[in-house]
C-alpha atoms as a PDB file:
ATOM      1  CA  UNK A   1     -17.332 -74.344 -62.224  1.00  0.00           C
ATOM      2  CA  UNK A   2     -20.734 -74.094 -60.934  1.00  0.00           C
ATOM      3  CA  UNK A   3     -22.789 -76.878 -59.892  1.00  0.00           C
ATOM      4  CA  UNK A   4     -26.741 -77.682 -61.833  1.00  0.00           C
ATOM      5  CA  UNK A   5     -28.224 -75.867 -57.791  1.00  0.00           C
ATOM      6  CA  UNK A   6     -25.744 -73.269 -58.513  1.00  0.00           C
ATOM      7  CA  UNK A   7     -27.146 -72.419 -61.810  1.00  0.00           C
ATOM      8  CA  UNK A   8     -30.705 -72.167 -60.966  1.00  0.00           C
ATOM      9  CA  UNK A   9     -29.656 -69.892 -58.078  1.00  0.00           C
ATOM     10  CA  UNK A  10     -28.231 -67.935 -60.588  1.00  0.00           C
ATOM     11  CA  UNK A  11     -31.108 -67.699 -62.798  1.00  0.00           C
ATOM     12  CA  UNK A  12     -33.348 -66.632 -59.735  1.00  0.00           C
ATOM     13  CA  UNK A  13     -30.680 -63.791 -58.949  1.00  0.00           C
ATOM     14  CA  UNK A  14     -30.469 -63.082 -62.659  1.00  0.00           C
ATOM     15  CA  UNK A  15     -34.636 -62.152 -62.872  1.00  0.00           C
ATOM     16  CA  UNK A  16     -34.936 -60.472 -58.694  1.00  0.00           C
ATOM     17  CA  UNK A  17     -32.224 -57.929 -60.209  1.00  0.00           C
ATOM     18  CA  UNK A  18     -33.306 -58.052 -63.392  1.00  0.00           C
ATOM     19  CA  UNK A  19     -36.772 -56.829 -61.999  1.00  0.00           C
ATOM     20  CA  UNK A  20     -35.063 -54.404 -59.780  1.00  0.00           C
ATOM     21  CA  UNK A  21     -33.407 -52.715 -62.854  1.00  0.00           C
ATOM     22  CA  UNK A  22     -36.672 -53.139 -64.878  1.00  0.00           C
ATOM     23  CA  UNK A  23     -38.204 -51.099 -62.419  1.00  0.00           C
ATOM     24  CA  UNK A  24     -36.208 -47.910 -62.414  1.00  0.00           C
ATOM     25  CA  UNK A  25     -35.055 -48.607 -66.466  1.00  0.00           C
ATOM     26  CA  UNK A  26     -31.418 -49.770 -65.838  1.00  0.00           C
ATOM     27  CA  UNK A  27     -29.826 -53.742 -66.592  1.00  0.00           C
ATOM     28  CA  UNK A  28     -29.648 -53.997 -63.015  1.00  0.00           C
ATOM     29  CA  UNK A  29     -25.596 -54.191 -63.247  1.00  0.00           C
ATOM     30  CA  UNK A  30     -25.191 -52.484 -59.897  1.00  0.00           C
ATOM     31  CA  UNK A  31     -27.030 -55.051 -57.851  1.00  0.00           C
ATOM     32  CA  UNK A  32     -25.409 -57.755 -59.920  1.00  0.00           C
ATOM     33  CA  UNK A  33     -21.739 -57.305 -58.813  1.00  0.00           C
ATOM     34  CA  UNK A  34     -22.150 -57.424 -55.136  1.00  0.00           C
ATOM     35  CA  UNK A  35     -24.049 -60.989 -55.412  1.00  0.00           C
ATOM     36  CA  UNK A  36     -21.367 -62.054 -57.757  1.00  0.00           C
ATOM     37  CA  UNK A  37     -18.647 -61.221 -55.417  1.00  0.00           C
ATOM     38  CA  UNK A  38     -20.713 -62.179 -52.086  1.00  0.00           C
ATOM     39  CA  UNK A  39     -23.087 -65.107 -53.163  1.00  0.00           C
ATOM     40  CA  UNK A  40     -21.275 -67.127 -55.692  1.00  0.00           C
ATOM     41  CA  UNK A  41     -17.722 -65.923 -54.495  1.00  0.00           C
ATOM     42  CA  UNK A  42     -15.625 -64.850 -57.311  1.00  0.00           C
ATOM     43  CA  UNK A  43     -12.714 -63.313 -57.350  1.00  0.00           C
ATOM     44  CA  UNK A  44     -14.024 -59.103 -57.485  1.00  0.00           C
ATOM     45  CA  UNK A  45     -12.003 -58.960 -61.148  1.00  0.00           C
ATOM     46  CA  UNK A  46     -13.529 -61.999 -62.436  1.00  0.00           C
ATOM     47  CA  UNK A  47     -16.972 -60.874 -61.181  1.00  0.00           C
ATOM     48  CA  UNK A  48     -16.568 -57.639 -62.621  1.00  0.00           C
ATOM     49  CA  UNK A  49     -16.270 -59.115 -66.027  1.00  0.00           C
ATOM     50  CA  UNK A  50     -18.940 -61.531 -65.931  1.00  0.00           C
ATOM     51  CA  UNK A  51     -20.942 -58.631 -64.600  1.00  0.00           C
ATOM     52  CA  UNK A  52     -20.103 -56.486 -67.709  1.00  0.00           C
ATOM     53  CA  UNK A  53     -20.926 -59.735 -70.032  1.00  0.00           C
ATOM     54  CA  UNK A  54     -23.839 -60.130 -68.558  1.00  0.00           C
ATOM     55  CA  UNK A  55     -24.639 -56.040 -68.837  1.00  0.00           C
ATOM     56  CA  UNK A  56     -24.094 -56.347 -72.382  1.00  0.00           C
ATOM     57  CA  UNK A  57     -26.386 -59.246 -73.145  1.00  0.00           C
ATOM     58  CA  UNK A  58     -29.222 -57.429 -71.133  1.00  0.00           C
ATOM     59  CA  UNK A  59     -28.160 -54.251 -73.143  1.00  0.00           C
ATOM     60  CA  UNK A  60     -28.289 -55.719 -76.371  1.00  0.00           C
ATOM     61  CA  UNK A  61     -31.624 -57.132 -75.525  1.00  0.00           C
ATOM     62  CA  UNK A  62     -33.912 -53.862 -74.356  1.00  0.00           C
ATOM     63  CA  UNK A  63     -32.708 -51.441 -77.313  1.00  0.00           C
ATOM     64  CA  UNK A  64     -35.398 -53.361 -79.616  1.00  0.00           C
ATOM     65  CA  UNK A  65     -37.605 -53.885 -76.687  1.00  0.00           C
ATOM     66  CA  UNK A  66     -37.740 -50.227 -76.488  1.00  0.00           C
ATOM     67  CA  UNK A  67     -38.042 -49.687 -80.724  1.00  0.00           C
ATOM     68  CA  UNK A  68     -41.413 -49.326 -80.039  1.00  0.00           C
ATOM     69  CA  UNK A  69     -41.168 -46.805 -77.535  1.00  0.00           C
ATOM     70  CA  UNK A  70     -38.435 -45.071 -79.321  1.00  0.00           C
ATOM     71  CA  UNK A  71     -37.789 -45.614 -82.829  1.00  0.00           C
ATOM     72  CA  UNK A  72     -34.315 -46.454 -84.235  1.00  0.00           C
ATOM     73  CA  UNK A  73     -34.552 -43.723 -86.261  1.00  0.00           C
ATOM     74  CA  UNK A  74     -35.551 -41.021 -83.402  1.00  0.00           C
ATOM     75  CA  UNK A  75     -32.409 -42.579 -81.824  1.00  0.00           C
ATOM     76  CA  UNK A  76     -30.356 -41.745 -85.291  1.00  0.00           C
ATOM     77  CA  UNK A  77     -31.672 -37.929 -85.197  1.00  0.00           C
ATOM     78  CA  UNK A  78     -29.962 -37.433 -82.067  1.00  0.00           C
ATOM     79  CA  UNK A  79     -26.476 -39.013 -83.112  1.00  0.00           C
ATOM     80  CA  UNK A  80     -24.471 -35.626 -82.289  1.00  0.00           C
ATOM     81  CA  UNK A  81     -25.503 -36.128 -78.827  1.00  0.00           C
ATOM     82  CA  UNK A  82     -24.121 -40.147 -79.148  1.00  0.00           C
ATOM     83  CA  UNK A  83     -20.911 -38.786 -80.579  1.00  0.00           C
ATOM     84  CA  UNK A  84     -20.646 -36.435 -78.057  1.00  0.00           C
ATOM     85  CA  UNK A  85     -20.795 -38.677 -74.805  1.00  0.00           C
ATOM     86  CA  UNK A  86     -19.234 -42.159 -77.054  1.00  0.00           C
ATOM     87  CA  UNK A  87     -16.062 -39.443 -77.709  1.00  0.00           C
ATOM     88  CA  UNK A  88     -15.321 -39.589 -74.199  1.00  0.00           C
ATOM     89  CA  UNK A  89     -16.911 -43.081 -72.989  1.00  0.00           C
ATOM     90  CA  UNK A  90     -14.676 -45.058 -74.796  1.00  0.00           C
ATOM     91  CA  UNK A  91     -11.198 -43.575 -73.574  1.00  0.00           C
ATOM     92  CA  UNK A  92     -13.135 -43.627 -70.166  1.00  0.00           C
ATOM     93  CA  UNK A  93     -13.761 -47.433 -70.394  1.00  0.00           C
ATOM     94  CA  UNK A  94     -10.377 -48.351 -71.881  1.00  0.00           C
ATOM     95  CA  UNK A  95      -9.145 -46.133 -68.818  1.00  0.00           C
ATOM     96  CA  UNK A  96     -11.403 -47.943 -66.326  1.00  0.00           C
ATOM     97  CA  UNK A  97     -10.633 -51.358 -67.213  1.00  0.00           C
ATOM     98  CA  UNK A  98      -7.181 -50.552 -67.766  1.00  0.00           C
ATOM     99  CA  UNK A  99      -6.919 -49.367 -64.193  1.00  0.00           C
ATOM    100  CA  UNK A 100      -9.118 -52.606 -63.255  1.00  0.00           C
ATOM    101  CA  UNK A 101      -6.412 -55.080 -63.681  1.00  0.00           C
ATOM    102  CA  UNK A 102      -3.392 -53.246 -62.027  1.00  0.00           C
ATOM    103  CA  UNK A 103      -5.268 -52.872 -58.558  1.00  0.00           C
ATOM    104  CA  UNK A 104      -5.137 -54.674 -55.828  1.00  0.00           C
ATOM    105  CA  UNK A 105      -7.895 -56.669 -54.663  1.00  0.00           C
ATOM    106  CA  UNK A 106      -8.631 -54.246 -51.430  1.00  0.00           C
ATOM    107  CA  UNK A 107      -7.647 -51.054 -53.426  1.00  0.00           C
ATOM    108  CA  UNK A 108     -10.453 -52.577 -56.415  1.00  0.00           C
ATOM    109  CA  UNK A 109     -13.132 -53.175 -53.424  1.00  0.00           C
ATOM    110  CA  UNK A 110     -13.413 -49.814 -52.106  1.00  0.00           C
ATOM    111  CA  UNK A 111     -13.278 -48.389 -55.294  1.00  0.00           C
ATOM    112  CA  UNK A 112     -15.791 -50.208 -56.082  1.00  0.00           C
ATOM    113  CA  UNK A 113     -17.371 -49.259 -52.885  1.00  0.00           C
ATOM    114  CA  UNK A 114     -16.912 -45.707 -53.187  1.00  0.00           C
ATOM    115  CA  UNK A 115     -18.745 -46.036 -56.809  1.00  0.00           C
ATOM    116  CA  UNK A 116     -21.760 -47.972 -55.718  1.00  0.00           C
ATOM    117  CA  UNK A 117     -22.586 -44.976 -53.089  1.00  0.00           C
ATOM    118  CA  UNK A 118     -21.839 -42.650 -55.776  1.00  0.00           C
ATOM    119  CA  UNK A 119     -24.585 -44.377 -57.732  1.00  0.00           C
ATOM    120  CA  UNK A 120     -27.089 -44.897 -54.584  1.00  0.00           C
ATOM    121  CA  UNK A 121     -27.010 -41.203 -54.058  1.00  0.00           C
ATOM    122  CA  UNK A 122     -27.656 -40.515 -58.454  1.00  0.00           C
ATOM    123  CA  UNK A 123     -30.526 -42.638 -57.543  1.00  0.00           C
ATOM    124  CA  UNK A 124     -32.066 -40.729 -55.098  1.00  0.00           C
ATOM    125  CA  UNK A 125     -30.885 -37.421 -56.301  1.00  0.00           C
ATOM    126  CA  UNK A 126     -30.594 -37.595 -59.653  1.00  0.00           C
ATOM    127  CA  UNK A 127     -34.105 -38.141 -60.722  1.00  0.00           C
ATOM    128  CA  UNK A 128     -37.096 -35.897 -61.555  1.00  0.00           C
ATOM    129  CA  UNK A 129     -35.182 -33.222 -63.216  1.00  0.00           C
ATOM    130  CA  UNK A 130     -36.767 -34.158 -66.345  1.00  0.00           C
ATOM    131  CA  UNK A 131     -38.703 -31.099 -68.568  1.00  0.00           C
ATOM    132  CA  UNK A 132     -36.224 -28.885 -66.884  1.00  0.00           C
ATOM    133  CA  UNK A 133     -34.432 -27.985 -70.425  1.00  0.00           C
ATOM    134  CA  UNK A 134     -31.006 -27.987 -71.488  1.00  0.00           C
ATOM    135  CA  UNK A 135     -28.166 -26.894 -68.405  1.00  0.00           C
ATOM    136  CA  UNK A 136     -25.852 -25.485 -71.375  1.00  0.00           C
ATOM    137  CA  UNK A 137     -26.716 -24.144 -74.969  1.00  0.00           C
ATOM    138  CA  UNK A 138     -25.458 -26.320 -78.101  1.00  0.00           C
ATOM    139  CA  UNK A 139     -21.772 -25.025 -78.556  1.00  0.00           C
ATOM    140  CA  UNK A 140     -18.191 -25.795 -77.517  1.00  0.00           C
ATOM    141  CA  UNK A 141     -19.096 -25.585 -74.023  1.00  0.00           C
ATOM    142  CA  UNK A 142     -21.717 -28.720 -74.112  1.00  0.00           C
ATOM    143  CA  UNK A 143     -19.190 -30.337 -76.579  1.00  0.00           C
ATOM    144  CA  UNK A 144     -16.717 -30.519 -73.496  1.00  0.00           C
ATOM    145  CA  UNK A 145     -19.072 -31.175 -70.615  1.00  0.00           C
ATOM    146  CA  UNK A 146     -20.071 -34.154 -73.044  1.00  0.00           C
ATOM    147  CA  UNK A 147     -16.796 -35.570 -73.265  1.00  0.00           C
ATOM    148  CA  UNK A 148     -16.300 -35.001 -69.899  1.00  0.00           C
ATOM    149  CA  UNK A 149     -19.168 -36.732 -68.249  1.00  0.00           C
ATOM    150  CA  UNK A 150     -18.678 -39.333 -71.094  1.00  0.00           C
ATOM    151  CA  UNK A 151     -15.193 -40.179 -70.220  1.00  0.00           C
ATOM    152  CA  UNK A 152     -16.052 -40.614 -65.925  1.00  0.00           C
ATOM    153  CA  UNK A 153     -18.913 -42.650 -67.103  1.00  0.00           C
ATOM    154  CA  UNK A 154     -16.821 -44.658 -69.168  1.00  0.00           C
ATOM    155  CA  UNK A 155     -14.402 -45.441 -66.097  1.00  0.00           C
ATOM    156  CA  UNK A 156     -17.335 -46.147 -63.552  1.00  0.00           C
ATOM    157  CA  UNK A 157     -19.113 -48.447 -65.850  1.00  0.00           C
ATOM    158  CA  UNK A 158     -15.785 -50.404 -67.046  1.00  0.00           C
ATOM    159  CA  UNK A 159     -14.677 -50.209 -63.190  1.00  0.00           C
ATOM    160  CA  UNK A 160     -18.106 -51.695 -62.582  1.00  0.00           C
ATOM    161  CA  UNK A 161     -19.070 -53.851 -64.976  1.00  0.00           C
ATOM    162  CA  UNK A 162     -21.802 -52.213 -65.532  1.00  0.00           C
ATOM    163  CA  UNK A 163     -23.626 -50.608 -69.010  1.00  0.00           C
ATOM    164  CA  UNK A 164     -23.838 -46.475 -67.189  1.00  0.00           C
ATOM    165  CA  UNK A 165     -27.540 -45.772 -67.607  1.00  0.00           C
ATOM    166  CA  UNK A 166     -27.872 -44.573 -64.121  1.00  0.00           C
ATOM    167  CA  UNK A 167     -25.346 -42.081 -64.868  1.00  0.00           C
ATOM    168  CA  UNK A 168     -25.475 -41.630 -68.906  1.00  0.00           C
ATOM    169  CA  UNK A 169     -30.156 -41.171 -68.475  1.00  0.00           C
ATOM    170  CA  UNK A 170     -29.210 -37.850 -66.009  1.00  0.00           C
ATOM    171  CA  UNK A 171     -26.260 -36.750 -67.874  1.00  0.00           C
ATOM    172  CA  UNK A 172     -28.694 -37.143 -71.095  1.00  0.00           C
ATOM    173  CA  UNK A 173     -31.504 -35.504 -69.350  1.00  0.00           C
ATOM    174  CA  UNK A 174     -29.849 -32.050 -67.423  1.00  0.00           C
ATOM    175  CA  UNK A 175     -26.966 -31.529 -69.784  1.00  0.00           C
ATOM    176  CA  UNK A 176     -28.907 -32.383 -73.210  1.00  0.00           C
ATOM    177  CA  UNK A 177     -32.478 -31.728 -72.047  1.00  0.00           C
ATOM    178  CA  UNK A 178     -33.347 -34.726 -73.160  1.00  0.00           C
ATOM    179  CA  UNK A 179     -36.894 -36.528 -72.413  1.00  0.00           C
ATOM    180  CA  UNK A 180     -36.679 -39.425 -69.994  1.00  0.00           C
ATOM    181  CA  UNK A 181     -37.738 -42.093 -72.630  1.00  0.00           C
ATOM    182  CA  UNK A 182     -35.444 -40.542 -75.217  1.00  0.00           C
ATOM    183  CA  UNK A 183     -32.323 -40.538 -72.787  1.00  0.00           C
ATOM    184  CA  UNK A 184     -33.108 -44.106 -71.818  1.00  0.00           C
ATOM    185  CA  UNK A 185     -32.401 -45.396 -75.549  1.00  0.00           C
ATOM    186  CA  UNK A 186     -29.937 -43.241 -76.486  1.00  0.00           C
ATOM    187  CA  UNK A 187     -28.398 -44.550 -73.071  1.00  0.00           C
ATOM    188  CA  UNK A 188     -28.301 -47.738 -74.110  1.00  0.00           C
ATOM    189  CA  UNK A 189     -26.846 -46.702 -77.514  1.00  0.00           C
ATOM    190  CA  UNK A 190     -24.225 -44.897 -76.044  1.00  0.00           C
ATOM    191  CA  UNK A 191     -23.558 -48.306 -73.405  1.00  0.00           C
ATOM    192  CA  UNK A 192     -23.521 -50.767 -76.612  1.00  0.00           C
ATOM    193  CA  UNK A 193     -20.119 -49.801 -77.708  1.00  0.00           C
ATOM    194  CA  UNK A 194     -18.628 -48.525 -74.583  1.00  0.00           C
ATOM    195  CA  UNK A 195     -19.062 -52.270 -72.880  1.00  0.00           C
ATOM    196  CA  UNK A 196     -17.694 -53.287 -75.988  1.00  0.00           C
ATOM    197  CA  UNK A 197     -14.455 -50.896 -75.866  1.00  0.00           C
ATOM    198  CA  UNK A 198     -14.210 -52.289 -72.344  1.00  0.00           C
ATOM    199  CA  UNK A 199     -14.126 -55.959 -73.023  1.00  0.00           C
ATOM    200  CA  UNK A 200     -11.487 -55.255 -75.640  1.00  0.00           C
ATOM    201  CA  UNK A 201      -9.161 -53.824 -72.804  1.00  0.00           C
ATOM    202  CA  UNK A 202     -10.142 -57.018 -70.444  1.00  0.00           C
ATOM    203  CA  UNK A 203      -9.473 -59.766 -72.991  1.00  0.00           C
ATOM    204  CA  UNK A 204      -5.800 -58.306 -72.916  1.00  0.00           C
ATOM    205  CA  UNK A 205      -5.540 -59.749 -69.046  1.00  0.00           C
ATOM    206  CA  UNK A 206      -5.771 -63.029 -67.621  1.00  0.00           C
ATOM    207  CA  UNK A 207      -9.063 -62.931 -65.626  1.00  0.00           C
ATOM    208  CA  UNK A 208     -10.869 -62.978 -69.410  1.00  0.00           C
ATOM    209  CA  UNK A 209     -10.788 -66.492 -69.291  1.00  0.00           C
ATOM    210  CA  UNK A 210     -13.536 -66.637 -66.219  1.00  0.00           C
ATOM    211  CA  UNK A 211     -16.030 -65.905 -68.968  1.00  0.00           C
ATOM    212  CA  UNK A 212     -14.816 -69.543 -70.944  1.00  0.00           C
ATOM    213  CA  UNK A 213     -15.268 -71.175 -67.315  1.00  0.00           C
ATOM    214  CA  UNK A 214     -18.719 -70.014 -66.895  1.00  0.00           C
ATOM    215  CA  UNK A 215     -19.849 -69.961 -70.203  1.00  0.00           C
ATOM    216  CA  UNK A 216     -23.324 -71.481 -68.459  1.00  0.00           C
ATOM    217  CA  UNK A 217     -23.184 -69.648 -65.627  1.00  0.00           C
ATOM    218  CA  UNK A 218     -23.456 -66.182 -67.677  1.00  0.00           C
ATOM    219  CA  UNK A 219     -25.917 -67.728 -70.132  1.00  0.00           C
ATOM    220  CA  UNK A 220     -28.253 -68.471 -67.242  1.00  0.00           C
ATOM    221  CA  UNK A 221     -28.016 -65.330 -65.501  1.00  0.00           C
ATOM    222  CA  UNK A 222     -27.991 -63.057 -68.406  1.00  0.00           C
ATOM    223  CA  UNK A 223     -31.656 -64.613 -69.286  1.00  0.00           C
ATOM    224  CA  UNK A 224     -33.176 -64.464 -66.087  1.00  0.00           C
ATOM    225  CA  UNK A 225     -31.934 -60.754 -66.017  1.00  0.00           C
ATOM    226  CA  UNK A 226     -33.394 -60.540 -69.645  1.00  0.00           C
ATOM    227  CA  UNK A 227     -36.715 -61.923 -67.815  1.00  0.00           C
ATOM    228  CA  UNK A 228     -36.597 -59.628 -64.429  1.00  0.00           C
ATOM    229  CA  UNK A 229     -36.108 -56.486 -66.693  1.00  0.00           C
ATOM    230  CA  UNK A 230     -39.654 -57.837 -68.624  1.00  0.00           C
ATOM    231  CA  UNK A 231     -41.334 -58.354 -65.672  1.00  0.00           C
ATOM    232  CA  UNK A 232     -39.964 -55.183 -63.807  1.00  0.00           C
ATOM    233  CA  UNK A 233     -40.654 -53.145 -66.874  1.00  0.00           C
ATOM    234  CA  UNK A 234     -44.316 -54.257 -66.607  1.00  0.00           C
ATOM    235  CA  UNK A 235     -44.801 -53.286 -62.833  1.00  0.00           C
ATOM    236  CA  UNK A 236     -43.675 -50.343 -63.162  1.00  0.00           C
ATOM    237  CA  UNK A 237     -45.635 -47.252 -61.316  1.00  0.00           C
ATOM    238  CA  UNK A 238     -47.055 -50.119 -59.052  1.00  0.00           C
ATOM    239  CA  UNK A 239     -44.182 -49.318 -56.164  1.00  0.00           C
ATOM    240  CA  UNK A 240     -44.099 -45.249 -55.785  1.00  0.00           C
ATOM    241  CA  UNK A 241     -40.767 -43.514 -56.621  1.00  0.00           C
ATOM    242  CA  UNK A 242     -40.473 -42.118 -53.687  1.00  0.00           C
ATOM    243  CA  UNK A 243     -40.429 -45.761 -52.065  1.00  0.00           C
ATOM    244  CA  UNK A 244     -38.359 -46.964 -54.563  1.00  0.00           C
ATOM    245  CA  UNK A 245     -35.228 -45.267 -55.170  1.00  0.00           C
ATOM    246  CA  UNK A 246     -34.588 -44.670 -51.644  1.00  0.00           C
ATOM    247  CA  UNK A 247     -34.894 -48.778 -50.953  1.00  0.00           C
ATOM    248  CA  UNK A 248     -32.886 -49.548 -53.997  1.00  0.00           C
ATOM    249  CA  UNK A 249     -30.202 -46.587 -52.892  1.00  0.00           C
ATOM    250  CA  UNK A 250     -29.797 -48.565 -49.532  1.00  0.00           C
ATOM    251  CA  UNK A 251     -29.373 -51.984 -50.726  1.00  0.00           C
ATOM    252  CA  UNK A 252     -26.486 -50.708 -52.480  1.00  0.00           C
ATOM    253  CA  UNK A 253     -25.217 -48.520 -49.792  1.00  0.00           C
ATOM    254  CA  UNK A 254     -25.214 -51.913 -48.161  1.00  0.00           C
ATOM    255  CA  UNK A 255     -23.670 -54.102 -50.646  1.00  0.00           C
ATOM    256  CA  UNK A 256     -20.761 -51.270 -50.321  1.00  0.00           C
ATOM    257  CA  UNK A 257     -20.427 -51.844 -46.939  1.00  0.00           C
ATOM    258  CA  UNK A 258     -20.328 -55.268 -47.089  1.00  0.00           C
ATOM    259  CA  UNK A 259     -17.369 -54.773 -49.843  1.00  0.00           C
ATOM    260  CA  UNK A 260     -15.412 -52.278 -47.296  1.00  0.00           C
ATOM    261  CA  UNK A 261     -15.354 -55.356 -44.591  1.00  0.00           C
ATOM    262  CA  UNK A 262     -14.854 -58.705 -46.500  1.00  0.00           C
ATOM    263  CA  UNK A 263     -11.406 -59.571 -46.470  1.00  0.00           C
ATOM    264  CA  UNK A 264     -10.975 -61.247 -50.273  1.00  0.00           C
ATOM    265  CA  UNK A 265     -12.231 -64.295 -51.935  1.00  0.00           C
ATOM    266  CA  UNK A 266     -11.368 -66.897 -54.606  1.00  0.00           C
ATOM    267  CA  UNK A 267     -13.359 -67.482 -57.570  1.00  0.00           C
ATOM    268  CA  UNK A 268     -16.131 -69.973 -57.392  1.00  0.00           C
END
């Protein structure tokens, strides 16, 4: 259990990466995990759920934050595209978390790893392609890239714990030619019931209970993430992108590192 110091510690972490997520439009989820694992020591499966309960509460929160921004019912025209990507998301995330429980703690850490590079190089290179169109015409062809790049994000965001915006906003904005506001809400549409598809595959294995443990714990540093996405949401265009991605890219090119090295932990 965590101590009353260890809870406003996580509240603090909860609103830095909320704000860092805020800033670029994600939950933050990526910068989550590694302080999970390294600051407050759980076990990397245990922290990978909390990390994708917490994801879902932040998740849950910005699609009405955003209504303004982006109607509910803009977000309804477009529900071929949410089909599309959900028709391979949720086999992905059922795959991912399946996968999740049967690996061994060092095989699950540079997975993990090998992900959170993945994602620090989308960062820095898979940005600014917006107003660029379409890549592929409406037909069988986008169908199957859909479902495709629906079903990897699904694994990488069950693997991670996280909700997939930093992969699902691109895929939404080169394959679909979507705008980048536009992709961001239907990106958090399309997380909704993929987190949801992966929690039903972890509450099948015994590391579900962590959440019951730390019932606190997640409650606390869910809202301060709630609160950092606010706040980073309303500095944004203060720190250039070209600053930006590259410093958020190497914090977690770092926090992979750091999970290549360790040599295990307990839960907290």
């Amino acid at each position: 259990m965590i101590r009353p110091a260890g809870l406003a510690l996580a509240g603090l972490w909860g609103a830095v990466i909320g704000a860092l997520g805020g800033l670029i439009g994600l939950g933050g989820a990526e910068f989550r995990l590694p302080v999970l694992v390294s600051v407050f020591r759980f076990a990397t499966l245990e922290a990978i759920i909390l990390n994708k309960a917490m994801s879902l509460v932040t998740v849950a929160a910005a699609l009405p934050f955003r209504a303004g921004t982006v109607p509910f019912g803009v977000i309804a025209d477009h529900w071929p595209v949410i089909v599309n990507l959900l028709a391979g998301s949720l086999l992905g995330a059922w795959a991912g978390a399946s996968w999740a429980t049967r690996l061994r703690v060092r095989a699950l850490d540079r997975v993990i790893a090998i992900l959170l590079i993945a994602i620090a190089a989308v960062l820095v290179f898979g940005h600014g392609h917006e107003g660029a169109g379409a890549l592929v015409g409406a037909g069988p062809a986008r169908i199957f890239l859909g479902v495709g790049a629906g079903f990897v994000i699904g694994i990488v965001a069950a693997l991670l714990g996280v909700a997939g915006g930093e992969l699902l906003i691109p895929t939404l904005v080169i394959l679909f030619g979507a705008d980048i506001k536009l992709a961001g809400s239907l990106s958090l549409a399309i997380s909704l019931p993929t987190m949801l598809t992966a929690f039903a595959r972890y509450s099948r294995d015994g590391s579900f209970a962590v959440l019951g443990r730390n019932r606190g714990f997640v409650l606390v540093m869910a809202a301060g993430s709630v609160l950092g996405a606010f706040i980073g949401g309303r500095l944004l265009g203060i720190v250039p992108e070209a600053v930006l991605l590259p410093a958020l890219a190497a914090i977690l090119a770092t926090s992979a590192l750091h999970m290549l090295r360790r040599k295990g932990n307990g839960p907290a």
